[in-house]
N, C-alpha and C. Protein backbone atom coordinates (compact mmCIF):
# COMPACT_ATOMS: atom_id res chain seq x y z
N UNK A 1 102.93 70.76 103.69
CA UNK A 1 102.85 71.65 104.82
C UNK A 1 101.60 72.53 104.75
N UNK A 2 101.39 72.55 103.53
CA UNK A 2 99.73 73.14 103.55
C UNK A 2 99.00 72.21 104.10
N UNK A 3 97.53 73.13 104.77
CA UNK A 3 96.49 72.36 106.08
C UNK A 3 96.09 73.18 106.61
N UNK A 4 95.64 72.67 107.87
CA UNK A 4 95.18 73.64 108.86
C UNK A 4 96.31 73.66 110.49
N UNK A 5 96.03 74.15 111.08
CA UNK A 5 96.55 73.93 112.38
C UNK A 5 96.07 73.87 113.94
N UNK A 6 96.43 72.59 114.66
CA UNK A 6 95.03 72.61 115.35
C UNK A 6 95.27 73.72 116.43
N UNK A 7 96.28 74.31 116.97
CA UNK A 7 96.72 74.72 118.08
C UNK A 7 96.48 76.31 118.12
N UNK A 8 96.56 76.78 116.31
CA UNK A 8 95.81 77.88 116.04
C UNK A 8 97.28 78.78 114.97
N UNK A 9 96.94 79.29 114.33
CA UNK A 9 98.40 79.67 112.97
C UNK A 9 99.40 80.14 113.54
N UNK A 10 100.34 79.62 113.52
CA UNK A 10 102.32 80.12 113.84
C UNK A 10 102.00 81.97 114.02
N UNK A 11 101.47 82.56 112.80
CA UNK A 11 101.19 83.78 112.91
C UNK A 11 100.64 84.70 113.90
N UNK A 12 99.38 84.02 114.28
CA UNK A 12 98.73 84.60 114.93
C UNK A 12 99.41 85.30 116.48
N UNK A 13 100.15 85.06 117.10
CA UNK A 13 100.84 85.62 118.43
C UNK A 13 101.69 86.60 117.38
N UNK A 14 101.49 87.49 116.31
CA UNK A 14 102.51 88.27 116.04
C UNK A 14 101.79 89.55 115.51
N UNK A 15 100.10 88.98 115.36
CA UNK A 15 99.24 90.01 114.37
C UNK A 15 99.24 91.45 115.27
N UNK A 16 99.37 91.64 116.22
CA UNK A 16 99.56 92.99 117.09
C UNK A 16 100.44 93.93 116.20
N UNK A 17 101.93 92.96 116.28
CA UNK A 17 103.45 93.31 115.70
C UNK A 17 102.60 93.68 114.55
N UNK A 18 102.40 92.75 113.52
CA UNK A 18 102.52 92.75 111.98
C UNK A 18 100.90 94.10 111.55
N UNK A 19 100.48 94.67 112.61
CA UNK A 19 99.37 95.44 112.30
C UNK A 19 100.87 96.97 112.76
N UNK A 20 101.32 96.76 113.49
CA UNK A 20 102.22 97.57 113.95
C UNK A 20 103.01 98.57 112.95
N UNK A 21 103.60 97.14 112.39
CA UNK A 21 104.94 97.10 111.38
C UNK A 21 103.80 98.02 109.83
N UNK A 22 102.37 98.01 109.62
CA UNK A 22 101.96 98.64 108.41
C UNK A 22 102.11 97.05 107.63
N UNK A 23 102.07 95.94 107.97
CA UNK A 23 102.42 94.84 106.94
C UNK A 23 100.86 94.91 106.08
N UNK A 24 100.68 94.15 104.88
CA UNK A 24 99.15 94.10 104.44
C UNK A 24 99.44 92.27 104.29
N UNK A 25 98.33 91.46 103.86
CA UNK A 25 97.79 90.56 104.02
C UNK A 25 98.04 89.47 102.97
N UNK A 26 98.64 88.51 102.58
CA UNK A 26 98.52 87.97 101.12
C UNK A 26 97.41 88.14 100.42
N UNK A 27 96.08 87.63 101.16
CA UNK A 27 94.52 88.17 100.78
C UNK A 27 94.81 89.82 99.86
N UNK A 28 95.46 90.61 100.10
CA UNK A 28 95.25 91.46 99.53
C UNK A 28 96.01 92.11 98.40
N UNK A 29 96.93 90.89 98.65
CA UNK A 29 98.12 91.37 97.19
C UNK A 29 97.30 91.70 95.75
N UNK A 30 96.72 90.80 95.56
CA UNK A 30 95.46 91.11 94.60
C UNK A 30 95.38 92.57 93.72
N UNK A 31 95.08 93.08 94.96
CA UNK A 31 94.64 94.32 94.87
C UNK A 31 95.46 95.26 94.53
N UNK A 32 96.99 95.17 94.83
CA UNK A 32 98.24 96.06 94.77
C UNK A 32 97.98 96.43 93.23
N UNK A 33 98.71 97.52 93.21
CA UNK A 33 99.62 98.02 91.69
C UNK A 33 101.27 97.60 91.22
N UNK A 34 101.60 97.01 89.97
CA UNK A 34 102.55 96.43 89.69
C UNK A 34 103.69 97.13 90.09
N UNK A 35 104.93 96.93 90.85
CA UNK A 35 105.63 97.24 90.95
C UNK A 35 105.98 98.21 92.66
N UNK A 36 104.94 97.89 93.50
CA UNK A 36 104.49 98.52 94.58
C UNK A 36 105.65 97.72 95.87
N UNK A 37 106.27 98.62 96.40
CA UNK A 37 106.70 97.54 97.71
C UNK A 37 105.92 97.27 98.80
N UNK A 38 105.81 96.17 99.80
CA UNK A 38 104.84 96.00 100.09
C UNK A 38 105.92 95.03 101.53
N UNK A 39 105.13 95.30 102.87
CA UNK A 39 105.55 94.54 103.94
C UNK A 39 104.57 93.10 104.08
N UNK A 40 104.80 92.13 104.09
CA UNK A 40 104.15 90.82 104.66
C UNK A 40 104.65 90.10 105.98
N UNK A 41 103.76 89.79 106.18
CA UNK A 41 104.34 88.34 107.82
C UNK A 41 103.17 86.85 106.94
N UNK A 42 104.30 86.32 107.27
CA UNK A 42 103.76 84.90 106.12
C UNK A 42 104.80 83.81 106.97
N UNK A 43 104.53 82.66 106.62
CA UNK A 43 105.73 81.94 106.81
C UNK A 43 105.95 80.65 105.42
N UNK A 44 106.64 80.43 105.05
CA UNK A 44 106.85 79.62 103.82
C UNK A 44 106.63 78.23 104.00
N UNK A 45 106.31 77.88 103.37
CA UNK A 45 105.39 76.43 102.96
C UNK A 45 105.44 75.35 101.84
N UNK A 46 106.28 76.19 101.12
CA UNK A 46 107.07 75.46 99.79
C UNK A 46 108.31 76.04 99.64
N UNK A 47 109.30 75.51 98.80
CA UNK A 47 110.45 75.78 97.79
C UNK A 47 110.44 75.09 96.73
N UNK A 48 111.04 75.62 95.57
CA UNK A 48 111.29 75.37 94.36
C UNK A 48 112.38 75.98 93.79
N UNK A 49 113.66 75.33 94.49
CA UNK A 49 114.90 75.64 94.01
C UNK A 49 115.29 75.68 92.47
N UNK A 50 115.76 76.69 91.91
CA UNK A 50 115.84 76.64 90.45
C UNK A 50 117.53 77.59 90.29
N UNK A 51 118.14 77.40 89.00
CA UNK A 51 119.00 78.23 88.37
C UNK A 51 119.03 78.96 86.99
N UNK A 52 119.79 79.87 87.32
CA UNK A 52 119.58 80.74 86.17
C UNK A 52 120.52 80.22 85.15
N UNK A 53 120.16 80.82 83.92
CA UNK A 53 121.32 80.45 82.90
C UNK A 53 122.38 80.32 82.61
N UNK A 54 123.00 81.18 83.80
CA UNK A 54 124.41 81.28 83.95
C UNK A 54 124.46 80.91 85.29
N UNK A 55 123.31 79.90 85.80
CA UNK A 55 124.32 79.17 86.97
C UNK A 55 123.88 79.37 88.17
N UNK A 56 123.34 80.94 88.67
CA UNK A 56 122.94 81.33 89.65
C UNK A 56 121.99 80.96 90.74
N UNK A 57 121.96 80.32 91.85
CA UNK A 57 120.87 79.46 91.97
C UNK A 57 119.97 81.05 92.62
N UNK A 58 118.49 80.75 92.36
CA UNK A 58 117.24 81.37 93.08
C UNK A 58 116.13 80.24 93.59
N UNK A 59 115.43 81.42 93.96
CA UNK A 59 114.02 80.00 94.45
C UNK A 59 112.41 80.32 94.01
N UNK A 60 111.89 79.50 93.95
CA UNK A 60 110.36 80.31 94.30
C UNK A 60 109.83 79.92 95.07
N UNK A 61 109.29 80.53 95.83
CA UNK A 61 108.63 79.93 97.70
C UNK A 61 107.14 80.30 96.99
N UNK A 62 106.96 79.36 98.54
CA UNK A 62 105.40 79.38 98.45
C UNK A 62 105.01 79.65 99.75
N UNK A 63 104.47 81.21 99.55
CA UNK A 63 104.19 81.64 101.38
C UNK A 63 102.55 81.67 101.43
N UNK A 64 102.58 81.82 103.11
CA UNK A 64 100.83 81.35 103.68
C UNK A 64 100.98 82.56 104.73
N UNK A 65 100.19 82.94 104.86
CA UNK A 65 99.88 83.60 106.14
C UNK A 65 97.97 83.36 106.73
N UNK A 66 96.87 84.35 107.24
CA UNK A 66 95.94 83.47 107.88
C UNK A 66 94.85 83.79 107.22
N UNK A 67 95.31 84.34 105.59
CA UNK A 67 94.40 84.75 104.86
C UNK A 67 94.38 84.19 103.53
N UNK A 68 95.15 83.66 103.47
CA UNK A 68 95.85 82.67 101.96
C UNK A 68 97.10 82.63 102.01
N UNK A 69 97.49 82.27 100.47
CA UNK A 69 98.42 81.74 99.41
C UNK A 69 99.15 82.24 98.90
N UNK A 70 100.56 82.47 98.83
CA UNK A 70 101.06 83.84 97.71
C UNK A 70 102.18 83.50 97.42
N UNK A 71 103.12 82.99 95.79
CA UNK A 71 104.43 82.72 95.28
C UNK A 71 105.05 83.93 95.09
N UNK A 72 106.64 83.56 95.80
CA UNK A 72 107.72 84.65 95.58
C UNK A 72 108.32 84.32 95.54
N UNK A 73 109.21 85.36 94.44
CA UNK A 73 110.76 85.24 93.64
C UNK A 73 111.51 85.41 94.34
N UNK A 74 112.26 84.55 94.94
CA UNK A 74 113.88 85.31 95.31
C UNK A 74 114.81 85.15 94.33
N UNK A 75 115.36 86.62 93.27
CA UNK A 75 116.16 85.80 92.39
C UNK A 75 117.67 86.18 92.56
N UNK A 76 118.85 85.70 92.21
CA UNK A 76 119.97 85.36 92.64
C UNK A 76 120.69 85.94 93.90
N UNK A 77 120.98 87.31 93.75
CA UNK A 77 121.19 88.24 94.51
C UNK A 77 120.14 88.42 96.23
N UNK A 78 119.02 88.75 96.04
CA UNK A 78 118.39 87.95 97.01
C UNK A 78 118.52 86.94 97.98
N UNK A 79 118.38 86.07 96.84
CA UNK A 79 118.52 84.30 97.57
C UNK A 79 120.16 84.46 98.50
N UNK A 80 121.10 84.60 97.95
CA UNK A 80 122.35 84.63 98.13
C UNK A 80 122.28 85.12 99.66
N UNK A 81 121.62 85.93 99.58
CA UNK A 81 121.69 86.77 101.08
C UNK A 81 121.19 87.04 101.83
N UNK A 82 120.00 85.73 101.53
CA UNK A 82 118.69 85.89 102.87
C UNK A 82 118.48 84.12 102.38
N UNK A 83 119.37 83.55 101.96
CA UNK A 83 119.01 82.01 102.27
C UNK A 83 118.88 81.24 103.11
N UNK A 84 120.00 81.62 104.34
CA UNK A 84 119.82 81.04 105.89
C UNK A 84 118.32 81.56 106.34
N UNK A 85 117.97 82.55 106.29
CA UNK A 85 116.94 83.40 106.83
C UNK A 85 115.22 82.50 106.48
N UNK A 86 115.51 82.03 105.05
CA UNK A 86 114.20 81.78 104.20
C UNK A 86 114.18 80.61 104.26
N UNK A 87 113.90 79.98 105.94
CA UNK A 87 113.53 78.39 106.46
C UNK A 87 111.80 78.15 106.19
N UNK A 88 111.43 76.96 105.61
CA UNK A 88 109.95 76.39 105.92
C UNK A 88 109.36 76.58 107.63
N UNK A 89 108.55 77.42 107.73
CA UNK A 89 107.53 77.30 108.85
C UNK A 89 108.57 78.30 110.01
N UNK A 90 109.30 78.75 109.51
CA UNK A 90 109.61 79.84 110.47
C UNK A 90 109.02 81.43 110.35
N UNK A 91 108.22 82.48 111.29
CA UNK A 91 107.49 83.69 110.98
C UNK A 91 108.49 84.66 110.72
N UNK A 92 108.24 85.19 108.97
CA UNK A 92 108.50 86.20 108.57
C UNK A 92 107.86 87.64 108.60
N UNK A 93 109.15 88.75 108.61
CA UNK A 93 108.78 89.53 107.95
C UNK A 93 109.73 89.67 106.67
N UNK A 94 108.59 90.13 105.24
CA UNK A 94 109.19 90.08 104.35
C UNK A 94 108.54 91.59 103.29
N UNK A 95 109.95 91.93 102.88
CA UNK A 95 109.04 93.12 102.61
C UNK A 95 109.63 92.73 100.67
N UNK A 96 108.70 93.07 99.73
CA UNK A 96 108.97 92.49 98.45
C UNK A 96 108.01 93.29 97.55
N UNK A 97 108.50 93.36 96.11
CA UNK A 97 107.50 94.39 95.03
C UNK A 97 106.50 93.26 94.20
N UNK A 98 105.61 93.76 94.36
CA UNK A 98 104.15 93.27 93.65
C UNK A 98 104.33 93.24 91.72
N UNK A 99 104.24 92.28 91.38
CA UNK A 99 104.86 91.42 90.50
C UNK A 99 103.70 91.20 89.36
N UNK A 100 102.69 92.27 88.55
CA UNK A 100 101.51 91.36 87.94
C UNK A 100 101.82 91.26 86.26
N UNK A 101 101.48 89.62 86.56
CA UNK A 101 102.23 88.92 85.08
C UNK A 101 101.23 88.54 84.43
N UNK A 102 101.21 87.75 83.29
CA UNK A 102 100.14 86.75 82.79
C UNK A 102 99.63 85.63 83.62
N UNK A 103 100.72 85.03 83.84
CA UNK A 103 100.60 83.81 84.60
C UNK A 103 99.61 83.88 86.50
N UNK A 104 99.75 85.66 86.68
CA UNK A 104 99.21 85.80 87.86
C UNK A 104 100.23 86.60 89.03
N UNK A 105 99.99 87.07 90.04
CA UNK A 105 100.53 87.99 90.53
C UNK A 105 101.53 87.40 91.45
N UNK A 106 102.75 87.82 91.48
CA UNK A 106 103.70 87.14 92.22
C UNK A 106 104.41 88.75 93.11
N UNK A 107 105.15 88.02 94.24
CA UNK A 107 106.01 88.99 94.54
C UNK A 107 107.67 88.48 94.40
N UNK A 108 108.26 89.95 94.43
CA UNK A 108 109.40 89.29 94.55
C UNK A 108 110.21 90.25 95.74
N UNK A 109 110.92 88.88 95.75
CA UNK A 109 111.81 89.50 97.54
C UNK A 109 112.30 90.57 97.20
N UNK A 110 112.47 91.28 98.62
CA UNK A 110 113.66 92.76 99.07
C UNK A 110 114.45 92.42 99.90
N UNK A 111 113.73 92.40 101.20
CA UNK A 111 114.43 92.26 102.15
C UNK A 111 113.65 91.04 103.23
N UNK A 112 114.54 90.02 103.89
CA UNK A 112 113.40 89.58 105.34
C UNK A 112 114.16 89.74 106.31
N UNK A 113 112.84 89.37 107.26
CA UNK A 113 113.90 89.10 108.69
C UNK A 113 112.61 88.02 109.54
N UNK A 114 113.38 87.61 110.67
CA UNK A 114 112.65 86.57 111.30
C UNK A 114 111.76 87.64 112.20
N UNK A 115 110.29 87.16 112.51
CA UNK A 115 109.94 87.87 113.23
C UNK A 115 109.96 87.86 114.73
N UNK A 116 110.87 87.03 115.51
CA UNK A 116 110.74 86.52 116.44
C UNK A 116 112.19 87.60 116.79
N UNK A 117 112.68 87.74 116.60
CA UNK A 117 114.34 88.66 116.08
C UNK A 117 113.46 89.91 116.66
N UNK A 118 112.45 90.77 115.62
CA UNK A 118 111.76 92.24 115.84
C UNK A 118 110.92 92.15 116.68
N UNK A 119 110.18 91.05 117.15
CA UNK A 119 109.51 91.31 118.34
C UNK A 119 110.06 91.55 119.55
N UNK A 120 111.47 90.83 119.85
CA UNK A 120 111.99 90.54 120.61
C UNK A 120 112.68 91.95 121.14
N UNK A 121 113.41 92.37 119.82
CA UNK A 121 113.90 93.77 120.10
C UNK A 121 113.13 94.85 120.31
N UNK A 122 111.83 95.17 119.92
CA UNK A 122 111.57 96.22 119.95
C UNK A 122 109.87 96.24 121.43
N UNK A 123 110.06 94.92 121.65
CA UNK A 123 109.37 95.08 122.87
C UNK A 123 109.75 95.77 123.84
N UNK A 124 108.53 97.16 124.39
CA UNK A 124 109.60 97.66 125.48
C UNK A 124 107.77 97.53 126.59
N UNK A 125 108.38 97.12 127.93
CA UNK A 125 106.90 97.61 128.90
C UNK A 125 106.62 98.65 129.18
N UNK A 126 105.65 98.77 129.74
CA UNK A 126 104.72 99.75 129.86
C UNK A 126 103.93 99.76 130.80
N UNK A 127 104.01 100.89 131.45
CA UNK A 127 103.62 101.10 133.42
C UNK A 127 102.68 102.69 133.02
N UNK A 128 101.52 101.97 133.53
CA UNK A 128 100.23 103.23 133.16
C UNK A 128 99.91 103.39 134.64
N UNK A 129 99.55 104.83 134.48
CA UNK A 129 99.27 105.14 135.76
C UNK A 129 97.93 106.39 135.72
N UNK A 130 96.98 106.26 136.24
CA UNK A 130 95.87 107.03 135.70
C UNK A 130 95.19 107.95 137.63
N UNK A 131 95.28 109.45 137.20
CA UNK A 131 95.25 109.98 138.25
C UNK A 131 94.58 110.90 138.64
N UNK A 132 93.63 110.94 139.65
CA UNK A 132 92.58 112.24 139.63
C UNK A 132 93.01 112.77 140.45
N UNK A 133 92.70 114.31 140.06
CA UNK A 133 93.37 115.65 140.14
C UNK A 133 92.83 115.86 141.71
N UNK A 134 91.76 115.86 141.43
CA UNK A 134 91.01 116.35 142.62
C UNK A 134 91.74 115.54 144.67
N UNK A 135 91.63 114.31 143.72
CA UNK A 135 92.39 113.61 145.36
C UNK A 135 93.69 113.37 145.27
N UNK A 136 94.58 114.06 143.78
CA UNK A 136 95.88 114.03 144.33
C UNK A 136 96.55 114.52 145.94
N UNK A 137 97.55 114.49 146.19
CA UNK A 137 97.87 114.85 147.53
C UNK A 137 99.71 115.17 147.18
N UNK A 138 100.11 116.06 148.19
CA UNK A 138 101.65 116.26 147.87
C UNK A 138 102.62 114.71 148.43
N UNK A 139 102.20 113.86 148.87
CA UNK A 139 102.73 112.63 149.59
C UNK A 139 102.60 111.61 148.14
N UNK A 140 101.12 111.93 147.62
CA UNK A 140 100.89 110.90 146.41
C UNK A 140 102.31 111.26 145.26
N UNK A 141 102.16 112.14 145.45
CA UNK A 141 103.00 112.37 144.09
C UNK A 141 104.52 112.29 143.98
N UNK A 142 104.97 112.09 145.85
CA UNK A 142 106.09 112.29 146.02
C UNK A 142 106.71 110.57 146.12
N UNK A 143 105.46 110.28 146.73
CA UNK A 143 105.87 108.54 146.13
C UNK A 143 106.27 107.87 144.53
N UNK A 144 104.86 108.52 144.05
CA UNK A 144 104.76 108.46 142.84
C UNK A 144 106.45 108.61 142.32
N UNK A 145 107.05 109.46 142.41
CA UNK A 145 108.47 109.96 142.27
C UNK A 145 109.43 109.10 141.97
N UNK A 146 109.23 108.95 143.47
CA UNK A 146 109.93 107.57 144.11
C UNK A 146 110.25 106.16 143.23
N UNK A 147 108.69 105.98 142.99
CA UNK A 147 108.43 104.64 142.34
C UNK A 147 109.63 104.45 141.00
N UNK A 148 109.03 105.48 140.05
CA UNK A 148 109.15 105.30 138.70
C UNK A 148 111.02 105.36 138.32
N UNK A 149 111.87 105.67 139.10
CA UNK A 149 112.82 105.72 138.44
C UNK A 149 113.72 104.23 139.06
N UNK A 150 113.22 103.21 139.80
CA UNK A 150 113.71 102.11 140.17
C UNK A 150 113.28 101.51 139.31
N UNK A 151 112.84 101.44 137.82
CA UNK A 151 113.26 100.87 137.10
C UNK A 151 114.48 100.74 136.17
N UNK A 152 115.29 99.90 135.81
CA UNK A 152 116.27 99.45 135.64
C UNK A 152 116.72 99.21 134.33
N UNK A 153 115.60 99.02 133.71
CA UNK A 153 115.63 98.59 132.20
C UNK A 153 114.80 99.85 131.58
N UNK A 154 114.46 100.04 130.51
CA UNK A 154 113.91 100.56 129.47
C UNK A 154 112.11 100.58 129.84
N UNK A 155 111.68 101.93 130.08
CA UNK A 155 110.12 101.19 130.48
C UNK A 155 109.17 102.43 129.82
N UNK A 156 108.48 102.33 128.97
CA UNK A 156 107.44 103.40 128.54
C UNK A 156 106.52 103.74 129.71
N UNK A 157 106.20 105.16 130.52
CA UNK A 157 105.60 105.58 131.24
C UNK A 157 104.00 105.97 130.63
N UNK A 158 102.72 105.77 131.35
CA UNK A 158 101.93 106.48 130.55
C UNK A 158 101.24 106.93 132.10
N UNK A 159 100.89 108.55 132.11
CA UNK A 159 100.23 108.81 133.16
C UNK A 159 99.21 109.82 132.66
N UNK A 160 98.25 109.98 133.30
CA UNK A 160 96.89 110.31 133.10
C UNK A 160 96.35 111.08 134.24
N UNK A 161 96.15 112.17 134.12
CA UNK A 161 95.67 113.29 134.65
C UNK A 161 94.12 113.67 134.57
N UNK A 162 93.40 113.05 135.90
CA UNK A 162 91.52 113.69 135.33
C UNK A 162 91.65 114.71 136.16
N UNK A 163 91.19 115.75 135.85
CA UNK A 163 90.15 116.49 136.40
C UNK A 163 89.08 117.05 135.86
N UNK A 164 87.66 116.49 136.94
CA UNK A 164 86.70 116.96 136.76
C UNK A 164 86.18 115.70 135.20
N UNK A 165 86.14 116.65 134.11
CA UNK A 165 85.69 116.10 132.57
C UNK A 165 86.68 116.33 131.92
N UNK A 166 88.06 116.78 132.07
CA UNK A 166 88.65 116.75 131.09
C UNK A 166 90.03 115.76 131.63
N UNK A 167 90.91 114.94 130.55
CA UNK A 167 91.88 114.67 131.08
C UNK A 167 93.17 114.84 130.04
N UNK A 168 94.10 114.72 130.87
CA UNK A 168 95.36 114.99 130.31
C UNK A 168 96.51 113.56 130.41
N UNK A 169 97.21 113.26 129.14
CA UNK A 169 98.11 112.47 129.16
C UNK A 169 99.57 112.76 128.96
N UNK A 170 100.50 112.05 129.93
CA UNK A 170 101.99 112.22 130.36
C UNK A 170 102.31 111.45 129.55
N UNK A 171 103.47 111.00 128.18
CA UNK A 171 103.85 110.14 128.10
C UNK A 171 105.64 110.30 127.86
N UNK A 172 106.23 109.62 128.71
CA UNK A 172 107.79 109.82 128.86
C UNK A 172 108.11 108.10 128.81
N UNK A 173 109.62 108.27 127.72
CA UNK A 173 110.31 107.10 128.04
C UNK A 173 111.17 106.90 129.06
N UNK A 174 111.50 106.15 130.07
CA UNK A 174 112.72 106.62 130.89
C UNK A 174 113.71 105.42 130.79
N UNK A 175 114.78 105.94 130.62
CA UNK A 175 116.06 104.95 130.65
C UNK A 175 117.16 104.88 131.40
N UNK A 176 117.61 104.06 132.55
CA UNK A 176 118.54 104.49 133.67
C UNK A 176 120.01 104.62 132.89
């Protein structure tokens, strides 16, 4: 499953989100301090199902995102409870502690979730409205009024006030 992709990386329609979320980069695990928690969006590309001594199964994945390469532990407890979750080629978020060994820097799981799940939920729209002072009018504003509360669903307002050189910003959520 390692390659390229011609259509352009699974990831990429999420980098808005995953700049959002504070995630950092596999490219930069590198750089972490041992024992650091750390958010990623990756999607997995290997498994290497294994058990512990007493039985327990874990894994070690092999995640990609659009900057490299990076192996992580899920070990028993983990695995157990994010195994449905931890499919090949589906977009994660995965948040996990920075791991530096001999062998080279690994992470190991905390928590994931699909990212298609958090985009989904926490998308809300957004109706901008940008307004000079000078040619407002008492009719403009009374429309204006009008408009904004026939929405129905969940909608972030952003309105904008010029006058002259200076301007001013409104920002209200409204929810019916």
């Amino acid at each position: 499953m390692l390659g390229f992709y011609v259509s352009g990386h699974p990831l990429a329609k999420y980098a808005s989100r995953l700049q959002e979320l504070k995630t950092i980069s596999l490219g930069e695990i590198e750089g972490q301090r041992n024992g650091k928690e750390v958010a990623v969006g990756a999607l997995i590309v290997g498994i290497r199902p294994m058990r512990s001594r007493k039985g327990a199964r874990w894994a070690i994945y092999t995640l990609q995102d659009m900057t490299g390469v990076q192996e992580m532990l899920a070990f028993p407890e983990s695995f157990a409870k994010l195994e449905n979750i931890l499919k090949p080629g589906t977009p994660l978020l995965l948040k996990a502690r920075v791991q530096i060994e001999e062998a080279g820097t690994r992470l190991s799981l905390q928590e994931a979730r699909r990212l298609e799940d958090i985009v989904e939920r926490k998308a809300v729209p957004e109706f901008r409205v940008r307004l000079e002072m000078e040619s407002l009018s008492e009719s403009t504003l009374d429309r204006l009024e009008e408009l904004l509360p026939v929405r129905r669903d969940r909608v972030r307002c952003s309105l904008s006030y010029i006058h002259r050189m200076v301007q001013w910003q409104y920002c209200k959520r409204k929810s019916a």
